[in-house]
C-alpha atoms as a PDB file:
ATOM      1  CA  UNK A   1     225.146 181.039 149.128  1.00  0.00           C
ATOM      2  CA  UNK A   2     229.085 181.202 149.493  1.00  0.00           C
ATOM      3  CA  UNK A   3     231.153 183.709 151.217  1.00  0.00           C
ATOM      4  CA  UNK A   4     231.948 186.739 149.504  1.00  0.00           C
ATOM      5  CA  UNK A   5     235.460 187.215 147.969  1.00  0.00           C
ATOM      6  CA  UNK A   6     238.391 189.289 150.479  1.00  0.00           C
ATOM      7  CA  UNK A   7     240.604 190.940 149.415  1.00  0.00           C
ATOM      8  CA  UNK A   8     244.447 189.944 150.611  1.00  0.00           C
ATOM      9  CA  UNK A   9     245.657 192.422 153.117  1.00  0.00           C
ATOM     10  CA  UNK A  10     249.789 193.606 151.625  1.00  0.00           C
ATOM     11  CA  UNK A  11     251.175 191.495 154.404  1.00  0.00           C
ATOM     12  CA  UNK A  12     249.316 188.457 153.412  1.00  0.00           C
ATOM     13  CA  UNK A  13     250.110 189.259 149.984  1.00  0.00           C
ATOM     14  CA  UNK A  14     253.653 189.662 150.665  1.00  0.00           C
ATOM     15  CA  UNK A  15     254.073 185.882 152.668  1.00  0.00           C
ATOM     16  CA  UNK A  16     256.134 183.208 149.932  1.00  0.00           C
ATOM     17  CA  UNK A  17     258.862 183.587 148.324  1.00  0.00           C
ATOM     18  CA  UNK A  18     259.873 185.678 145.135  1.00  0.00           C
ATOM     19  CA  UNK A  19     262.474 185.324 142.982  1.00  0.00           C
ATOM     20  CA  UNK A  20     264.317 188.103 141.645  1.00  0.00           C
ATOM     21  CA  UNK A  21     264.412 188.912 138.253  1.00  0.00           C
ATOM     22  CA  UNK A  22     265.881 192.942 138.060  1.00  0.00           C
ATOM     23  CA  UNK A  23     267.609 195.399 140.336  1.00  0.00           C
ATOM     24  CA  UNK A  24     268.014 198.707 138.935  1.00  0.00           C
ATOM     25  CA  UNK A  25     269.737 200.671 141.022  1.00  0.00           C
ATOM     26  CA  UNK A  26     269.540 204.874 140.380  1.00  0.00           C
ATOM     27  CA  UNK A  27     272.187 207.198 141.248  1.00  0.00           C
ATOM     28  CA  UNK A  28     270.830 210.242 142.636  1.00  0.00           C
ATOM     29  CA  UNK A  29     273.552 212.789 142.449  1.00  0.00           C
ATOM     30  CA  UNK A  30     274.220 211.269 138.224  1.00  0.00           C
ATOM     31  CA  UNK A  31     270.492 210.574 137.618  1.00  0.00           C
ATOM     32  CA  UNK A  32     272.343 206.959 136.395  1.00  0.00           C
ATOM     33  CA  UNK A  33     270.067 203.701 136.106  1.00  0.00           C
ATOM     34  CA  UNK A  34     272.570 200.315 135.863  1.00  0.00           C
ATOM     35  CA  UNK A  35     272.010 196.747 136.942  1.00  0.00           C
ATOM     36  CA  UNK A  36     273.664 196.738 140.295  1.00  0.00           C
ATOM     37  CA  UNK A  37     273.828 193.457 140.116  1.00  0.00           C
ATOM     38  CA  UNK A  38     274.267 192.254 136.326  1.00  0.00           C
ATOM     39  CA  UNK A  39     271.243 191.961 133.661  1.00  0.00           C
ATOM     40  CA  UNK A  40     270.553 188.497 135.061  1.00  0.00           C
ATOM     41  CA  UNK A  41     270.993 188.739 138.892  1.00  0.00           C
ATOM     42  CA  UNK A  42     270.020 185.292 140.661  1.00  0.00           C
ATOM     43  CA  UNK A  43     268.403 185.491 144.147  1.00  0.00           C
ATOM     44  CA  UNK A  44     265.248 185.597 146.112  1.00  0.00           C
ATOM     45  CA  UNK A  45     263.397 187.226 149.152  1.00  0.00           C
ATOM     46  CA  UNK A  46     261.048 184.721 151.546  1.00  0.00           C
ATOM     47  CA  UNK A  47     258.221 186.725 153.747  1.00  0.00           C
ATOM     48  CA  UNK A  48     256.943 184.337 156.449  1.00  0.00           C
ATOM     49  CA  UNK A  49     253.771 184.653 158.212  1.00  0.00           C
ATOM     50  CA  UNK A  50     255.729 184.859 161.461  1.00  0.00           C
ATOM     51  CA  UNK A  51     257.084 188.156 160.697  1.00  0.00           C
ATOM     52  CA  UNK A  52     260.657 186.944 159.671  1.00  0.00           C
ATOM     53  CA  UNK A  53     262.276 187.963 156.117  1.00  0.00           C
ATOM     54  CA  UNK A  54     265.165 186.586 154.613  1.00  0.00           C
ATOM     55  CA  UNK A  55     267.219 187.816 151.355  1.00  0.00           C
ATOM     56  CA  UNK A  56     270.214 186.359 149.525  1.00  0.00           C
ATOM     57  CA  UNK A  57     271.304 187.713 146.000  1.00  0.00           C
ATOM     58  CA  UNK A  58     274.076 187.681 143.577  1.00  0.00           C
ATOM     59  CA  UNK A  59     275.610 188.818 140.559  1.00  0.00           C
ATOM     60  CA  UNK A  60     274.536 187.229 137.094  1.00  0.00           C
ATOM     61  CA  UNK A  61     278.010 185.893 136.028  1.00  0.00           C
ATOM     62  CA  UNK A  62     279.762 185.279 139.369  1.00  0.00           C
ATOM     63  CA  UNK A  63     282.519 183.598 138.897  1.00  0.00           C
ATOM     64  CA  UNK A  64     283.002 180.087 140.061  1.00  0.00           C
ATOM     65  CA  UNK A  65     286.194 179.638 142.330  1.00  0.00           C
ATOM     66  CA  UNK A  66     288.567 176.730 141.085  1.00  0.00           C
ATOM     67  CA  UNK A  67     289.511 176.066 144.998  1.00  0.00           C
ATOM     68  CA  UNK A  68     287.876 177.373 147.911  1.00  0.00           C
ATOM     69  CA  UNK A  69     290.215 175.912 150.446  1.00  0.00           C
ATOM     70  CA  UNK A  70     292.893 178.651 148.533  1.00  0.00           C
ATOM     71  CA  UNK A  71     291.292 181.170 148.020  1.00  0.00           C
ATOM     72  CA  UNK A  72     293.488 184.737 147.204  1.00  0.00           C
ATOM     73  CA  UNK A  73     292.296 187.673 148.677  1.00  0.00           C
ATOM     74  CA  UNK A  74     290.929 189.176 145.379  1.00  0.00           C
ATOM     75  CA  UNK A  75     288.954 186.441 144.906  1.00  0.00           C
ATOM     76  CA  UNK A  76     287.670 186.560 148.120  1.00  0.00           C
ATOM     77  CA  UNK A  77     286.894 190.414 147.689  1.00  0.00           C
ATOM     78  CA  UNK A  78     285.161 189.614 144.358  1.00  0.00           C
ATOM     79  CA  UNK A  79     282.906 186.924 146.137  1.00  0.00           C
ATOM     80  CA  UNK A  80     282.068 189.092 148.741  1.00  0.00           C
ATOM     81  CA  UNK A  81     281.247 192.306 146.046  1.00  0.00           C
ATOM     82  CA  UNK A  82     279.017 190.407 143.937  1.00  0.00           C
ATOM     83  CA  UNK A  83     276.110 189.055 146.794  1.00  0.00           C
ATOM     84  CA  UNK A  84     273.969 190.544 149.632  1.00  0.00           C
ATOM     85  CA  UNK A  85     272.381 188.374 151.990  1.00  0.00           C
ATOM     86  CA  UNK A  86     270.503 189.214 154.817  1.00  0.00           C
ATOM     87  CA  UNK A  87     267.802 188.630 157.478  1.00  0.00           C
ATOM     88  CA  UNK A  88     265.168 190.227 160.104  1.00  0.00           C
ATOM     89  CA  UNK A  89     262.024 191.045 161.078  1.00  0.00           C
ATOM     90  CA  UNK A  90     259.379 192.733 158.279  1.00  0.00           C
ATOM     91  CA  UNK A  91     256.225 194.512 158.157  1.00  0.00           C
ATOM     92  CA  UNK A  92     253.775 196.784 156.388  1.00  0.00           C
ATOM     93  CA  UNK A  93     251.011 199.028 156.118  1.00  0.00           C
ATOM     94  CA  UNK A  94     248.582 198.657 153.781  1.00  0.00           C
ATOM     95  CA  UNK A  95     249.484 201.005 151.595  1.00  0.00           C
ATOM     96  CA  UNK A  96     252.949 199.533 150.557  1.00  0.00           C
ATOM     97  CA  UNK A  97     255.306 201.046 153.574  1.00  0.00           C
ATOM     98  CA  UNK A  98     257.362 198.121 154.897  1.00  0.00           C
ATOM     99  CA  UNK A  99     259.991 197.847 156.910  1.00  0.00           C
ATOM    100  CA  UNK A 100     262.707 195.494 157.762  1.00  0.00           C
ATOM    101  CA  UNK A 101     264.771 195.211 161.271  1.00  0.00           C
ATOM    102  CA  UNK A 102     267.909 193.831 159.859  1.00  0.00           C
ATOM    103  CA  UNK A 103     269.227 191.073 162.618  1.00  0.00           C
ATOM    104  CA  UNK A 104     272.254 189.885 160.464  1.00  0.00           C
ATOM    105  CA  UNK A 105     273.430 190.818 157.197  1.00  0.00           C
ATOM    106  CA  UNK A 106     276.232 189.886 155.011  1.00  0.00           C
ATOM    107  CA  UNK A 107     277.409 193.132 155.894  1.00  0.00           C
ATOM    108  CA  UNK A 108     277.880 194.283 159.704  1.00  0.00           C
ATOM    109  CA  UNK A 109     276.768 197.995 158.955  1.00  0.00           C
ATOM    110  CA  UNK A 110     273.414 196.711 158.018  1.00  0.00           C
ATOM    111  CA  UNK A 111     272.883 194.605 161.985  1.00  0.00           C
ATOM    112  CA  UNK A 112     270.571 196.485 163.753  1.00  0.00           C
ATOM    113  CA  UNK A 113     269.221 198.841 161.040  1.00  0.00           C
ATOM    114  CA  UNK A 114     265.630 200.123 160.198  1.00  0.00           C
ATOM    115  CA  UNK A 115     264.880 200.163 156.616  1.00  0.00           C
ATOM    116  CA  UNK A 116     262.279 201.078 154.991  1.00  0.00           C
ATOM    117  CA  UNK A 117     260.876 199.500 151.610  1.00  0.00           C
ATOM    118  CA  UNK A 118     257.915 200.306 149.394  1.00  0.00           C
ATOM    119  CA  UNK A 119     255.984 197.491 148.137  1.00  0.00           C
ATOM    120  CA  UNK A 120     253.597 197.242 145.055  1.00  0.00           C
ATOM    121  CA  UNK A 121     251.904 193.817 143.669  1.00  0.00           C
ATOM    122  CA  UNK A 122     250.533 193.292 140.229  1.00  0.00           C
ATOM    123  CA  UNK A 123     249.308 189.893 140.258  1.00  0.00           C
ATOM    124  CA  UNK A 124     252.491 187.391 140.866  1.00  0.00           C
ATOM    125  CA  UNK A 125     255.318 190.838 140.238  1.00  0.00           C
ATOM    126  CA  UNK A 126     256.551 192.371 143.189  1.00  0.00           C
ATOM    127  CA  UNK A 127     258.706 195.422 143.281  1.00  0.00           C
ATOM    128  CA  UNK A 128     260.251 196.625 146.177  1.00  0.00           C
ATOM    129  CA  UNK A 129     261.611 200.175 146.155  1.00  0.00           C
ATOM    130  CA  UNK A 130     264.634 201.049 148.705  1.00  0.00           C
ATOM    131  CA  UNK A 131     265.522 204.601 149.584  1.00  0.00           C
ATOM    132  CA  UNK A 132     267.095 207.301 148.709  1.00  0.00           C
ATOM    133  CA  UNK A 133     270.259 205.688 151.226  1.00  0.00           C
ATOM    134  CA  UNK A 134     273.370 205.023 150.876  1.00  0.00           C
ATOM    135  CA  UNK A 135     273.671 202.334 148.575  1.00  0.00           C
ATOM    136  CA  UNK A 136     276.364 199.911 149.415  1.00  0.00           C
ATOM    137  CA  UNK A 137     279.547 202.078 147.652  1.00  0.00           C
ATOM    138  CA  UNK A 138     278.298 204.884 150.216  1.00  0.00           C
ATOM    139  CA  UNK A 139     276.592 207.035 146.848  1.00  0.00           C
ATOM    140  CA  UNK A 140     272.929 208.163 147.321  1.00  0.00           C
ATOM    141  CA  UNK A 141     271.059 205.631 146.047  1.00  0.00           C
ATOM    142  CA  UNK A 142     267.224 204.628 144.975  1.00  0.00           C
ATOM    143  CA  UNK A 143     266.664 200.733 144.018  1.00  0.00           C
ATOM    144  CA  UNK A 144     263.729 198.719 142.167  1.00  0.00           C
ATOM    145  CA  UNK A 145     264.106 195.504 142.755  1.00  0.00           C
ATOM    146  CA  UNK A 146     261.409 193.472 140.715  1.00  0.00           C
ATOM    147  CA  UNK A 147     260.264 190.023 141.953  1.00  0.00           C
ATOM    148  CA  UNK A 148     258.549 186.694 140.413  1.00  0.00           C
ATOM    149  CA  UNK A 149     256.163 184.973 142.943  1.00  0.00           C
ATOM    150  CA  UNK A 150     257.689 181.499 143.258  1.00  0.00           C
ATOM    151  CA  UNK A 151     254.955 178.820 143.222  1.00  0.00           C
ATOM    152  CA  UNK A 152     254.677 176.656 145.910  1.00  0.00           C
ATOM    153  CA  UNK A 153     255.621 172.532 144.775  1.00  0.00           C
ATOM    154  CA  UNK A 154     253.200 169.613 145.317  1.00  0.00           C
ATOM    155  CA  UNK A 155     255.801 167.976 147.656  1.00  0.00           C
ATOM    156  CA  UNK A 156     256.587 167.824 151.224  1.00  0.00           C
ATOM    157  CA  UNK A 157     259.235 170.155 152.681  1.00  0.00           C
ATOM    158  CA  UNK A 158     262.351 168.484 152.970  1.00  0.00           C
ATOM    159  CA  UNK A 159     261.089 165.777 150.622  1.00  0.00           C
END
């Protein structure tokens, strides 16, 4: 007779890495829903078993600098407006709370922050929900980011 079936506890649940495929963001004060970062925003979140969390994401249509060794400053500006990366420590209860200890961040107000997420899994969608916070123009914010489970490839790591 073979074991019976467990359930996943939301942290184990959570470990891999998703790619993201929306982030609405909603403006408290306006009621407002846009894509904060373009219809198509390219990016992805990694949980590790460890307890470590890592995020990068940018804008749909970034634009593609002709020469990075002369770069002007509004191109610089415009690279720097149209991504978030950053990385920490994570965890969760198991009803959704999570919470990430922001080590380093793509921006230096985030390093050393406490913020809290709400996570929800339907099969291989995750969405994350942020706030309300200030969002990164300093307006009240609430976010949904929605997530793809990425599936692990039949190769070796670094392979």
């Amino acid at each position: 007779m073979g074991q019976p079936a467990t359930r996943k506890s939301m942290a184990e649940a959570l470990v891999g890495s998703w790619k993201l495929e929306s982030f609405k963001q909603h403006t408290l004060s306006t009621g407002e829903v846009s894509d904060r970062m373009g219809a198509k925003p390219a990016g992805y979140i990694c949980f590790s078993a460890d307890g470590r969390m890592q995020v990068i994401i940018t804008e749909a249509d970034r634009k593609t600098p002709s020469d990075l060794s002369h770069l002007s400053e509004a191109e610089e500006l415009a690279l720097y407006r149209s991504m978030m990366a950053y990385a920490g420590t994570w965890h969760c209860d198991e009803n959704g709370k999570g919470w990430f200890d922001i080590d380093v961040a793509w921006n230096q107000t985030w390093c050393g922050e406490h913020q809290g997420r709400n996570f929800a899994i339907t099969g291989d969608t995750l969405a994350i929900t942020v706030g309300p916070q200030n969002g990164v123009d300093g307006v009240m914010i609430k976010a949904v980011l929605t997530w793809s489970r990425v599936a692990p490839e039949a190769r070796t790591p670094g392979g």
